[in-house]
C-alpha atoms as a PDB file:
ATOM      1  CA  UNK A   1      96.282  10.565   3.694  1.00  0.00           C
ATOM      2  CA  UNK A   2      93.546   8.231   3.126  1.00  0.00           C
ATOM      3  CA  UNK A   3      91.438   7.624   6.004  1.00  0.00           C
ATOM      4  CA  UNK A   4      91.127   3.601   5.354  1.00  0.00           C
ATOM      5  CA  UNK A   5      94.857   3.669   6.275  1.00  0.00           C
ATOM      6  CA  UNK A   6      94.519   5.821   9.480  1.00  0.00           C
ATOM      7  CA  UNK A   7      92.181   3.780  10.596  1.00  0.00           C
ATOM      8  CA  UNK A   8      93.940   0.912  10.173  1.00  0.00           C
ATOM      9  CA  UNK A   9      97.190   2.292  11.601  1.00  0.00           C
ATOM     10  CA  UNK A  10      95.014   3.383  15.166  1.00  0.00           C
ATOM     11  CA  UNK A  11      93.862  -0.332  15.352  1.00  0.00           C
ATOM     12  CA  UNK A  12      97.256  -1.509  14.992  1.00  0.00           C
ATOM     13  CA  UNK A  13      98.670   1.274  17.444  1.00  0.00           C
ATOM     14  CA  UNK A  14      95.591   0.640  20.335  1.00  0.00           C
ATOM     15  CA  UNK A  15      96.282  -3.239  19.882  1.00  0.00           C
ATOM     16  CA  UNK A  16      99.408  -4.006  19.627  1.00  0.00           C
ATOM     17  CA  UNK A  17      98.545  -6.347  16.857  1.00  0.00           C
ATOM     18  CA  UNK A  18      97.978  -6.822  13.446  1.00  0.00           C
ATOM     19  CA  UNK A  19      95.277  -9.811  14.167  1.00  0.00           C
ATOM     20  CA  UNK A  20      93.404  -7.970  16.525  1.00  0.00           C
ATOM     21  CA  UNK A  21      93.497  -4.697  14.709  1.00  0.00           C
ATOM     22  CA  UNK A  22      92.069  -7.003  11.963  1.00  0.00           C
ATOM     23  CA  UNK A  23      89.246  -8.741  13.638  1.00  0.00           C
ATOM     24  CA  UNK A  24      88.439  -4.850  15.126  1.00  0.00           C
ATOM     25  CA  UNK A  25      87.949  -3.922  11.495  1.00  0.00           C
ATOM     26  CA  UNK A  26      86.427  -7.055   9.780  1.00  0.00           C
ATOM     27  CA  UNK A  27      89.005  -7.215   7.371  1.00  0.00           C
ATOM     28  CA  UNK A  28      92.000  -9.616   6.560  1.00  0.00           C
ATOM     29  CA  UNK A  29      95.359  -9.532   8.044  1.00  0.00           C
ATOM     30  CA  UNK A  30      97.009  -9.445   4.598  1.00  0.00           C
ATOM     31  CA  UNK A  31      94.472  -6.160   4.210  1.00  0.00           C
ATOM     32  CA  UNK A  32      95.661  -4.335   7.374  1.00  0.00           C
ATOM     33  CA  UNK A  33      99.264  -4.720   6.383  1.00  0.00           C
ATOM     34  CA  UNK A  34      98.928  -3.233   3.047  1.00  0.00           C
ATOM     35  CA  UNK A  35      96.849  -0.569   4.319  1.00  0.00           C
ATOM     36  CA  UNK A  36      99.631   0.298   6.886  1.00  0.00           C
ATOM     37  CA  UNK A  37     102.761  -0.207   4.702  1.00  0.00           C
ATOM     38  CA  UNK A  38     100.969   2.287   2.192  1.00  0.00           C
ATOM     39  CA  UNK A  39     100.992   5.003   4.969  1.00  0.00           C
ATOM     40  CA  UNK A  40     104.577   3.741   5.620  1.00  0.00           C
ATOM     41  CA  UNK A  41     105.003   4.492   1.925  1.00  0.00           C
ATOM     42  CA  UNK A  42     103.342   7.872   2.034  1.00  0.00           C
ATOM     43  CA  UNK A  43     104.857   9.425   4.909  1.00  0.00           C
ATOM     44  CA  UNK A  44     108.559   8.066   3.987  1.00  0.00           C
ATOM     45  CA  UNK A  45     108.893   6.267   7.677  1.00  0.00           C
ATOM     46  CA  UNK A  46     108.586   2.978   9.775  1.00  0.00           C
ATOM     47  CA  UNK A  47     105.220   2.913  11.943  1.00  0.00           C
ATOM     48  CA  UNK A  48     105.630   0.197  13.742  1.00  0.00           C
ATOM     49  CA  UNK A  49     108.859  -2.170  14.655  1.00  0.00           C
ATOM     50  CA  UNK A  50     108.225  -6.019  14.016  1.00  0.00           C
ATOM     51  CA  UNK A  51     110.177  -8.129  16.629  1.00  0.00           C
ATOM     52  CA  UNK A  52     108.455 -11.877  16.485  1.00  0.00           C
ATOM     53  CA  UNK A  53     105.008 -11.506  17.639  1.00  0.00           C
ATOM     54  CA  UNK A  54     105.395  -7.995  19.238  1.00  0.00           C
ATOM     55  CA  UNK A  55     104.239  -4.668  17.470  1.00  0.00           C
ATOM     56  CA  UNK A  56     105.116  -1.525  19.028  1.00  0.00           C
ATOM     57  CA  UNK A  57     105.221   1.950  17.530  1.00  0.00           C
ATOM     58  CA  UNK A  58     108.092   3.677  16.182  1.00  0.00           C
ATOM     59  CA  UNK A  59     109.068   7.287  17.012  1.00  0.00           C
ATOM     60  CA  UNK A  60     107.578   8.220  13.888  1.00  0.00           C
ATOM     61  CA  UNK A  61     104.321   6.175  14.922  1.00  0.00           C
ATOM     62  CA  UNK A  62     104.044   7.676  18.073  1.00  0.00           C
ATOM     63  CA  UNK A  63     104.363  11.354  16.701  1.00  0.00           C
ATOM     64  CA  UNK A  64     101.413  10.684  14.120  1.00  0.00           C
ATOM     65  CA  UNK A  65      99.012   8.810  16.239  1.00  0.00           C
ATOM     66  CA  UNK A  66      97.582  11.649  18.307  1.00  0.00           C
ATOM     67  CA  UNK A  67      97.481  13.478  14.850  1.00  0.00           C
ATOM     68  CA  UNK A  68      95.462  10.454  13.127  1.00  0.00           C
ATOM     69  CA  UNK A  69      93.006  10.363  15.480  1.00  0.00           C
ATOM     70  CA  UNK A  70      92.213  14.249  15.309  1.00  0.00           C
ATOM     71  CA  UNK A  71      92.123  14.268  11.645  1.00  0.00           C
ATOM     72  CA  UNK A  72      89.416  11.243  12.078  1.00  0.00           C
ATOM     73  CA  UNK A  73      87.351  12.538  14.729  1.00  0.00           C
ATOM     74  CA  UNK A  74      87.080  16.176  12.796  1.00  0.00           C
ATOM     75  CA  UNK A  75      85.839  13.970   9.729  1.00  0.00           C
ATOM     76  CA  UNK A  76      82.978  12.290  12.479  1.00  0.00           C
ATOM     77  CA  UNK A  77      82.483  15.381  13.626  1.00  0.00           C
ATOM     78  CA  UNK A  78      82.479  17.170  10.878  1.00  0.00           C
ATOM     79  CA  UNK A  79      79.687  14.630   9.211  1.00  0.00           C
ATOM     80  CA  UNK A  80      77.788  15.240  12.765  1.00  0.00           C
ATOM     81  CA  UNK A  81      77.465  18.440  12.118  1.00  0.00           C
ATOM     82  CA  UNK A  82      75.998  18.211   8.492  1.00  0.00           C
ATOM     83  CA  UNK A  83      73.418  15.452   9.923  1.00  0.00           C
ATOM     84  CA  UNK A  84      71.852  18.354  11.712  1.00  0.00           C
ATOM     85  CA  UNK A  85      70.925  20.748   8.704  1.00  0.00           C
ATOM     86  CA  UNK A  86      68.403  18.065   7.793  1.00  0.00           C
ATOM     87  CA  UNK A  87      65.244  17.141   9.731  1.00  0.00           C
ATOM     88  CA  UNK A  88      65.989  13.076   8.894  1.00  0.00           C
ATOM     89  CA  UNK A  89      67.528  11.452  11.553  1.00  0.00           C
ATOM     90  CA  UNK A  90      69.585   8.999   9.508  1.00  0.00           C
ATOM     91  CA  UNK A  91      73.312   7.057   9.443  1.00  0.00           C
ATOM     92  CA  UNK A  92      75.203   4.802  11.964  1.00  0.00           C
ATOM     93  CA  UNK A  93      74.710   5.249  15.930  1.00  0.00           C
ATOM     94  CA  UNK A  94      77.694   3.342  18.009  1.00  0.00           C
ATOM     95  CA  UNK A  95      76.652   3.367  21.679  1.00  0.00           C
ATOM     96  CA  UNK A  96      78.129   1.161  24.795  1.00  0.00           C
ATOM     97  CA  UNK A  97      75.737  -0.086  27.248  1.00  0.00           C
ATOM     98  CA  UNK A  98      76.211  -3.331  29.958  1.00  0.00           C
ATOM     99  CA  UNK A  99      74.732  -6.240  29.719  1.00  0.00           C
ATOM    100  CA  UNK A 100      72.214  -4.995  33.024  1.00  0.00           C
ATOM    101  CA  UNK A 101      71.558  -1.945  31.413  1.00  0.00           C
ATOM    102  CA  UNK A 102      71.010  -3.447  28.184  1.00  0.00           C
ATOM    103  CA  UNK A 103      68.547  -6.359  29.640  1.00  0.00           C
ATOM    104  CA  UNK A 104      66.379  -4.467  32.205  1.00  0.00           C
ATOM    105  CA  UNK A 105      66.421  -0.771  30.872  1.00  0.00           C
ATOM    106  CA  UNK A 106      66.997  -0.348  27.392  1.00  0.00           C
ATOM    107  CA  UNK A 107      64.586  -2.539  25.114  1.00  0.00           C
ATOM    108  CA  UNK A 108      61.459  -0.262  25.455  1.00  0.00           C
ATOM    109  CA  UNK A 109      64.010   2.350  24.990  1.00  0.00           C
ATOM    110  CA  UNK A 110      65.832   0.907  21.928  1.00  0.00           C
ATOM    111  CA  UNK A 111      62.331  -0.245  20.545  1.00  0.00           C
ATOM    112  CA  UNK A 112      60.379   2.682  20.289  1.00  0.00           C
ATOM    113  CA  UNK A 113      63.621   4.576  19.028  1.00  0.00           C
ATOM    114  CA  UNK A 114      63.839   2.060  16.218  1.00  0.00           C
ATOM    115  CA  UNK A 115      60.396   2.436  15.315  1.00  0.00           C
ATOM    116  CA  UNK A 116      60.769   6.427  15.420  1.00  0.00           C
ATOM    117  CA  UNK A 117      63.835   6.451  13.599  1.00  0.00           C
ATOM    118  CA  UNK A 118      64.159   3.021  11.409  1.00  0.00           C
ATOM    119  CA  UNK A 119      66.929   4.378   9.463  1.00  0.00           C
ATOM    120  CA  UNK A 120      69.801   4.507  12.015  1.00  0.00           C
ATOM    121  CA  UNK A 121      71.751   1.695  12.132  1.00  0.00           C
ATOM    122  CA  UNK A 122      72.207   0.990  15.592  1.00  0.00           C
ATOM    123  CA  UNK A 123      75.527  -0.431  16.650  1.00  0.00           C
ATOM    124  CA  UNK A 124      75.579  -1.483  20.183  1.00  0.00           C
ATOM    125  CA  UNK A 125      78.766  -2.387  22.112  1.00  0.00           C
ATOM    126  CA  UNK A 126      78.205  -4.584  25.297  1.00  0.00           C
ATOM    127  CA  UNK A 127      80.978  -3.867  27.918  1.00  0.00           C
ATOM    128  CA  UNK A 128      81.027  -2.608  31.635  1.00  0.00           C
ATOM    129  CA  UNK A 129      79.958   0.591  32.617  1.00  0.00           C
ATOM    130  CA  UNK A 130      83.846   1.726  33.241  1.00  0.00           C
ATOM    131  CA  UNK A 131      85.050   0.128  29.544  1.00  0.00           C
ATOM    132  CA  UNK A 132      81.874   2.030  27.741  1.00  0.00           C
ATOM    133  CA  UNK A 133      83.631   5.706  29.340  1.00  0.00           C
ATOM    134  CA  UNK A 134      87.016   5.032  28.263  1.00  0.00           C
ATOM    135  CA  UNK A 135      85.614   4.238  25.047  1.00  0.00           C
ATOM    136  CA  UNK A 136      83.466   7.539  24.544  1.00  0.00           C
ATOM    137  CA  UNK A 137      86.557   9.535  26.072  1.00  0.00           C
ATOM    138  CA  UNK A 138      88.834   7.864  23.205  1.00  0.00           C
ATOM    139  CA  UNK A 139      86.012   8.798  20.613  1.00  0.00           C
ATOM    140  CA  UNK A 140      85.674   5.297  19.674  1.00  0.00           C
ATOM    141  CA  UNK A 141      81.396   5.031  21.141  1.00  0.00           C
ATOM    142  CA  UNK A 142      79.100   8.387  20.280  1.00  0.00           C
ATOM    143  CA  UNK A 143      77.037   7.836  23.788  1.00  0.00           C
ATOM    144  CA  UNK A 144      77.308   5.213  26.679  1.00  0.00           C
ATOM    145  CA  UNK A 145      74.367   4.144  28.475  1.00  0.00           C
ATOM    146  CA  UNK A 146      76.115   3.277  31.803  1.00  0.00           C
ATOM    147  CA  UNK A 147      76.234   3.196  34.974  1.00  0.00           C
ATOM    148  CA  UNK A 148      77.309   6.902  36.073  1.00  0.00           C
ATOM    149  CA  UNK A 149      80.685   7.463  37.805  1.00  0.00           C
ATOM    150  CA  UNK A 150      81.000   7.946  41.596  1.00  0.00           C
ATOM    151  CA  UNK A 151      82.881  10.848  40.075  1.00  0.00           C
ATOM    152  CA  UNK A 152      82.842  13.208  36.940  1.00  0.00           C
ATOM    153  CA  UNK A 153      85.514  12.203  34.757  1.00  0.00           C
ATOM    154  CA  UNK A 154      86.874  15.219  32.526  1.00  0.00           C
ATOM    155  CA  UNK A 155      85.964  15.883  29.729  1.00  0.00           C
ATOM    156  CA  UNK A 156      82.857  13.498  30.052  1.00  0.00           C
ATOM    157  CA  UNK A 157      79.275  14.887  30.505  1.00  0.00           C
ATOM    158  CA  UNK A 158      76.748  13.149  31.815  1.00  0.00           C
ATOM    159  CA  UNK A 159      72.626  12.529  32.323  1.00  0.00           C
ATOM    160  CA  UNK A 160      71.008  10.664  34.911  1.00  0.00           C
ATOM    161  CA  UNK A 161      68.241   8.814  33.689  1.00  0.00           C
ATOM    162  CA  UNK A 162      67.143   6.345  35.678  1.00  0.00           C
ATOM    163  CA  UNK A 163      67.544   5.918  40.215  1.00  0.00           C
ATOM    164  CA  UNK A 164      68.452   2.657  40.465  1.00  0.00           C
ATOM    165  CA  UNK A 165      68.044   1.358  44.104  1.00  0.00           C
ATOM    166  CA  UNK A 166      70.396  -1.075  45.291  1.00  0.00           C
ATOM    167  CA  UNK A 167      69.663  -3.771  48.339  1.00  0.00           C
ATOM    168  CA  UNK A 168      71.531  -6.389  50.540  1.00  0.00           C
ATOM    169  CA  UNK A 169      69.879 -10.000  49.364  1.00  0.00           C
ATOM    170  CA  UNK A 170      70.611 -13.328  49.832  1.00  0.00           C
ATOM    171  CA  UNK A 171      69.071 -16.765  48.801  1.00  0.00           C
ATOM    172  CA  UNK A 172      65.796 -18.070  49.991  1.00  0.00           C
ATOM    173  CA  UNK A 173      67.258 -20.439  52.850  1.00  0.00           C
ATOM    174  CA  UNK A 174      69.958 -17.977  54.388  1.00  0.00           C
ATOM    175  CA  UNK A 175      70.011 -17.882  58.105  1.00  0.00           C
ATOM    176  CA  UNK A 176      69.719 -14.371  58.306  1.00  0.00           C
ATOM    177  CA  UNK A 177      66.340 -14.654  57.119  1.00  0.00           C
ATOM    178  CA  UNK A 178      65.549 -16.358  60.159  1.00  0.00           C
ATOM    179  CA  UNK A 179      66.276 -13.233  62.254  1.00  0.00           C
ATOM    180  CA  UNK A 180      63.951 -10.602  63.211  1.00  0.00           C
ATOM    181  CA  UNK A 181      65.806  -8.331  62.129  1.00  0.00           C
ATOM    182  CA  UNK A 182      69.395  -8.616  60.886  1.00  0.00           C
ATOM    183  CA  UNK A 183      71.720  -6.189  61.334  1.00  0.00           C
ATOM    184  CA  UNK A 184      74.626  -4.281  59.185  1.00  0.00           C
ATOM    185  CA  UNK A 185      77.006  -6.231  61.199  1.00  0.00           C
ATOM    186  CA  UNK A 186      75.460  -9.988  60.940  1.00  0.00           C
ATOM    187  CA  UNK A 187      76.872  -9.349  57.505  1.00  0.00           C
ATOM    188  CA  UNK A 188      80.701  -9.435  58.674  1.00  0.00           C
ATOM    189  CA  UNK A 189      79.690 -12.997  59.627  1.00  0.00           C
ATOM    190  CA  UNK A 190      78.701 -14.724  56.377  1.00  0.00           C
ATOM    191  CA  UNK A 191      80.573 -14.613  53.173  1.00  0.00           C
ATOM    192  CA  UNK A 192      79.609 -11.975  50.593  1.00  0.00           C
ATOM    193  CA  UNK A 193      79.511 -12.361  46.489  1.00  0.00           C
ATOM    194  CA  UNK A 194      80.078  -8.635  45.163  1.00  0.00           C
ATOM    195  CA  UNK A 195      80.806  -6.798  41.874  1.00  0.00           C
ATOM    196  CA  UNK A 196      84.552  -6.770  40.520  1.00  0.00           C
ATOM    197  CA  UNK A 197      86.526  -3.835  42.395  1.00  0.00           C
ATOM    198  CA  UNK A 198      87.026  -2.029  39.025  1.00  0.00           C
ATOM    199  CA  UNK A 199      82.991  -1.367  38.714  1.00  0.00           C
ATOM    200  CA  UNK A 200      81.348   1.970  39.720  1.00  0.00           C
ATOM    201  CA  UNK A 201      79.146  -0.595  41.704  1.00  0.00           C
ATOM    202  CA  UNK A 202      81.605  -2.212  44.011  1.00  0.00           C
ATOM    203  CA  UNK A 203      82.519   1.512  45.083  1.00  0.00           C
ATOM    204  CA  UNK A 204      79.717   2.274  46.079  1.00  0.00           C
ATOM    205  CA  UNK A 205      78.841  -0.866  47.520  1.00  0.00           C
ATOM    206  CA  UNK A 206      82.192  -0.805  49.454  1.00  0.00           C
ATOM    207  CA  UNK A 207      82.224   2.780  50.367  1.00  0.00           C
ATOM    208  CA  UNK A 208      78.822   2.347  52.075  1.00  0.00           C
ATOM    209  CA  UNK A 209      79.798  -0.643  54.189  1.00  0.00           C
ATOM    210  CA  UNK A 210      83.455   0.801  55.032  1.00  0.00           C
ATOM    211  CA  UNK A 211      81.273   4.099  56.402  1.00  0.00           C
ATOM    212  CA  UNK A 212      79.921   2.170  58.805  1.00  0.00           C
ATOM    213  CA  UNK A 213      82.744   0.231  59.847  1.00  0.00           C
ATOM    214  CA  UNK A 214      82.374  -3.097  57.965  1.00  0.00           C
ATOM    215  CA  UNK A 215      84.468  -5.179  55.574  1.00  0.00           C
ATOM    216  CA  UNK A 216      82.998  -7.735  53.739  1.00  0.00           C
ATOM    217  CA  UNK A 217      84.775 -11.814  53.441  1.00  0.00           C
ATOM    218  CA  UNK A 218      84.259 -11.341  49.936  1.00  0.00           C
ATOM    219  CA  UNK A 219      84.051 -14.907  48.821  1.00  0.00           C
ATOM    220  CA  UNK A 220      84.093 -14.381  44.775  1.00  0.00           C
ATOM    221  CA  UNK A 221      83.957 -11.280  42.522  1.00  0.00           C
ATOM    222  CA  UNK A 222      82.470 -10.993  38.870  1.00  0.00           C
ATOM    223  CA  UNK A 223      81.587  -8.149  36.598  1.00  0.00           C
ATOM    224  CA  UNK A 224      77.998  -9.720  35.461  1.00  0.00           C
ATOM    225  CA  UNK A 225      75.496  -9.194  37.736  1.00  0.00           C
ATOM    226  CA  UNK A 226      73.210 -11.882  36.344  1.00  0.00           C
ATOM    227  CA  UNK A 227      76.181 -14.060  37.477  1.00  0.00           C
ATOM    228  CA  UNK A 228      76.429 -12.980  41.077  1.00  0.00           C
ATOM    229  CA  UNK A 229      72.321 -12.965  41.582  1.00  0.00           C
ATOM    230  CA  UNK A 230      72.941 -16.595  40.202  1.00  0.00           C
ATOM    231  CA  UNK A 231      75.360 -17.142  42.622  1.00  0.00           C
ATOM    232  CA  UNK A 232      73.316 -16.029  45.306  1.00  0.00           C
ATOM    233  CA  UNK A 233      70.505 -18.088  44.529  1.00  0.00           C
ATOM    234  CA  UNK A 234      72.900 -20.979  44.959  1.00  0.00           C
ATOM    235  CA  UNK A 235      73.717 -20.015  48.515  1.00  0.00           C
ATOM    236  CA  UNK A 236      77.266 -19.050  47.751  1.00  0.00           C
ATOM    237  CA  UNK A 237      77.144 -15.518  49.425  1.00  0.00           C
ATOM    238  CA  UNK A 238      75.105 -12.706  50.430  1.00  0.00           C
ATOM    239  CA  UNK A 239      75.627 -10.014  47.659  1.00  0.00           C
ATOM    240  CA  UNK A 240      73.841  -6.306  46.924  1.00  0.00           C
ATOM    241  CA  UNK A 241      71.722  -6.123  43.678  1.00  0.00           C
ATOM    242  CA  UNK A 242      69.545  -3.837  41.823  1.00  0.00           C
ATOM    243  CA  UNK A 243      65.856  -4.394  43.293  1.00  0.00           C
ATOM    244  CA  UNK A 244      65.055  -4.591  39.267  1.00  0.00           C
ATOM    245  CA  UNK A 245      66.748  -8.143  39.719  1.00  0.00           C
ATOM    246  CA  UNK A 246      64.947  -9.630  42.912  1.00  0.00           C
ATOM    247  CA  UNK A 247      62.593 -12.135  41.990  1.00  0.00           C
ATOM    248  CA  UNK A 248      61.492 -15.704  43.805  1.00  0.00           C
ATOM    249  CA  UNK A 249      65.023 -17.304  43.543  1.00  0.00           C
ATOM    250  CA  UNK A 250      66.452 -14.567  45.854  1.00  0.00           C
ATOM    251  CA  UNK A 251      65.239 -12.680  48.645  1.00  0.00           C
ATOM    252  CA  UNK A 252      65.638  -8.843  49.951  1.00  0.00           C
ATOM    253  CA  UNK A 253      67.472  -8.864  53.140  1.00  0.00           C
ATOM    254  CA  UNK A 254      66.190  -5.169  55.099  1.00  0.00           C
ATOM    255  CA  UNK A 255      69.138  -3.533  56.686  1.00  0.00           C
ATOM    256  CA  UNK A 256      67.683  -0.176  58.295  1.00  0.00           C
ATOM    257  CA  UNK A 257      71.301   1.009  58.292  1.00  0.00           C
ATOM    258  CA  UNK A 258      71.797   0.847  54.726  1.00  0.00           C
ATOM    259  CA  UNK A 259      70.288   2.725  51.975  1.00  0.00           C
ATOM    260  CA  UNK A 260      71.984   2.319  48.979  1.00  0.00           C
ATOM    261  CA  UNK A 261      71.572   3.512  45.090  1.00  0.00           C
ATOM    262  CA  UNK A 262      73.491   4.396  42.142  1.00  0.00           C
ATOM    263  CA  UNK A 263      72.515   6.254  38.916  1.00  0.00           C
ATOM    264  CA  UNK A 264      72.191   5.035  35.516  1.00  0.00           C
ATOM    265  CA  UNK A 265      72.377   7.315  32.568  1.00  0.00           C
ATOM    266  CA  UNK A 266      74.037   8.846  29.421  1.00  0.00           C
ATOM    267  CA  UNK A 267      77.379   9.839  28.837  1.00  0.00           C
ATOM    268  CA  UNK A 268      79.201  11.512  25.970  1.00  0.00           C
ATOM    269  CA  UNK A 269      82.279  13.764  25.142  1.00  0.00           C
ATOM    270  CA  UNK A 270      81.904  17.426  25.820  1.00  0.00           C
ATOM    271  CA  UNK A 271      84.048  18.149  22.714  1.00  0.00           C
ATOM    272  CA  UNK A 272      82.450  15.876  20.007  1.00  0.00           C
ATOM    273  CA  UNK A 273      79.033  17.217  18.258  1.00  0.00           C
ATOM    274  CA  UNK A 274      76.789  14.594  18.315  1.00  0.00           C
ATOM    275  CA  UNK A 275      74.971  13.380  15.512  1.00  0.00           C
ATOM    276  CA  UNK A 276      71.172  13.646  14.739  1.00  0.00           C
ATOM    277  CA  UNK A 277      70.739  10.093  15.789  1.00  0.00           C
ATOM    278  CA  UNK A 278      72.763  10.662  19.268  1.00  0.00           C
ATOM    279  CA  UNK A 279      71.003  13.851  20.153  1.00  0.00           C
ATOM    280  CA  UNK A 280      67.461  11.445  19.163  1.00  0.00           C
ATOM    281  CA  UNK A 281      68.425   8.976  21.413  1.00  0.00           C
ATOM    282  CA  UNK A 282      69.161  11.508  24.456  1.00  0.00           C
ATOM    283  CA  UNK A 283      65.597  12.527  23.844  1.00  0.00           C
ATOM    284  CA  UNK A 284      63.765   8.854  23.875  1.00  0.00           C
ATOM    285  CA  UNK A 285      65.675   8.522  27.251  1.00  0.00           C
ATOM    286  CA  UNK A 286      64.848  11.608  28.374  1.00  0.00           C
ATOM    287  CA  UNK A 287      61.183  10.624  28.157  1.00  0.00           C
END
């Protein structure tokens, strides 16, 4: 089976959708669905039932997908492998990193990689921390610079690179500034602006407050945590932000009962052999 079509037929099948399966690929519409009815073709069987605007997979389409995506992840592999017998690090590197990550961690990272190792093409994916593992899990990123998980996920392994301390801060006119010293439970009084409940963050955020007894009025959620520190600044809320991010247009709020941190790091599949590139990349963090 040709591997143009396979792909094609995964996009579809992960979508639901011949448009977004096209935009996925960069390619016309008109060129996913004569990729797809060529594999229809080959295989003697309906992929995918057409009813209006939906697209949903056929018995037939279901029984081949888990196949496609082995047979395409043994090719990746498979060229992996062969990247190794040669001492030039070379070819195409997909990672997934946030936008935090990606703003306050990565660029001396990412620039003295590029300057090591100026033929990989780099092809970064900007997503939260949670998408970024899915997306390694499902083969579709070779590493994820992320956030860790608050717990292993299986199948994924994982490196700690950086200890990323977290504090409670609020903007420059808060009243709780004006106290001596505030305490974990002045915060139950004053609305709070935290990460979306889906991030690794907001767990940990959460799990530390709920330990000692406090629920926060959370006033407004959002997955971009140059969003909430702006938010802050603006007086909306009282939030908890790396101390990378505190600068003069918000202000550390000490809470001796809190100590909070998360890890940042590198995750990959424990079953896919990663490239030269990958295995280069692990390194420059490592240092």
């Amino acid at each position: 089976m040709d591997t143009q079509n396979l792909t094609a037929f995964i996009a579809v099948a992960d979508s639901s959708s011949f448009t977004q399966a096209a935009e996925a690929l960069h390619l016309s519409q008109p060129a996913v669905s004569k990729r797809i009815t060529a594999l229809e073709e080959q295989i003697g069987q309906s992929l995918f039932d057409r009813v209006g605007r939906q697209v949903s997979l056929t018995d037939a389409g279901r029984t081949l997908l888990p196949y496609a995506k082995k047979v395409l992840q043994d090719l990746e592999d498979g060229r992996r492998a062969l990247s190794h017998l040669h001492d030039k690090v070379t070819g195409r590197l997909s990672i997934g990193t946030s936008h935090h990550i990606g703003l306050h961690r990565l660029p001396p990272v990412l620039r003295a990689f590029t300057q090591q190792y100026p033929e990989v093409d780099l092809d970064i994916h900007f997503m939260d921390s949670e998408v970024a593992c899915q997306a390694v899990l499902a083969g579709k990123l070779e590493l994820g610079i992320v956030t860790l998980p608050t717990q292993p996920l299986p199948q994924l392994q994982q490196r700690a690179v950086w200890d990323d301390p977290l504090s409670v801060v609020v903007a420059p006119g808060h009243p709780l500034l004006d106290r001596a010293q505030a305490q974990l439970q002045d915060l139950a009084g004053h609305p709070a602006v935290l990460p979306d409940e889906a991030t690794y963050t907001h767990r940990i955020v959460t799990r530390a407050l709920q330990a000692h007894g406090l629920t926060p009025r959370i006033r407004l959620a959002t997955n971009y945590l140059e969003t909430l520190k702006m938010l802050v600044g603006i007086g909306l809320g009282w939030s908890v932000l790396p101390d990378s991010m505190i600068d003069g247009s918000i202000r550390r709020l000490p809470i001796p009962q809190l100590a909070l941190h998360r890890e940042l790091g590198a995750v990959w599949h424990e079953r896919r052999t990663l490239s030269g590139a990958g295995l280069a990349l692990l390194n420059c963090l490592a240092r």
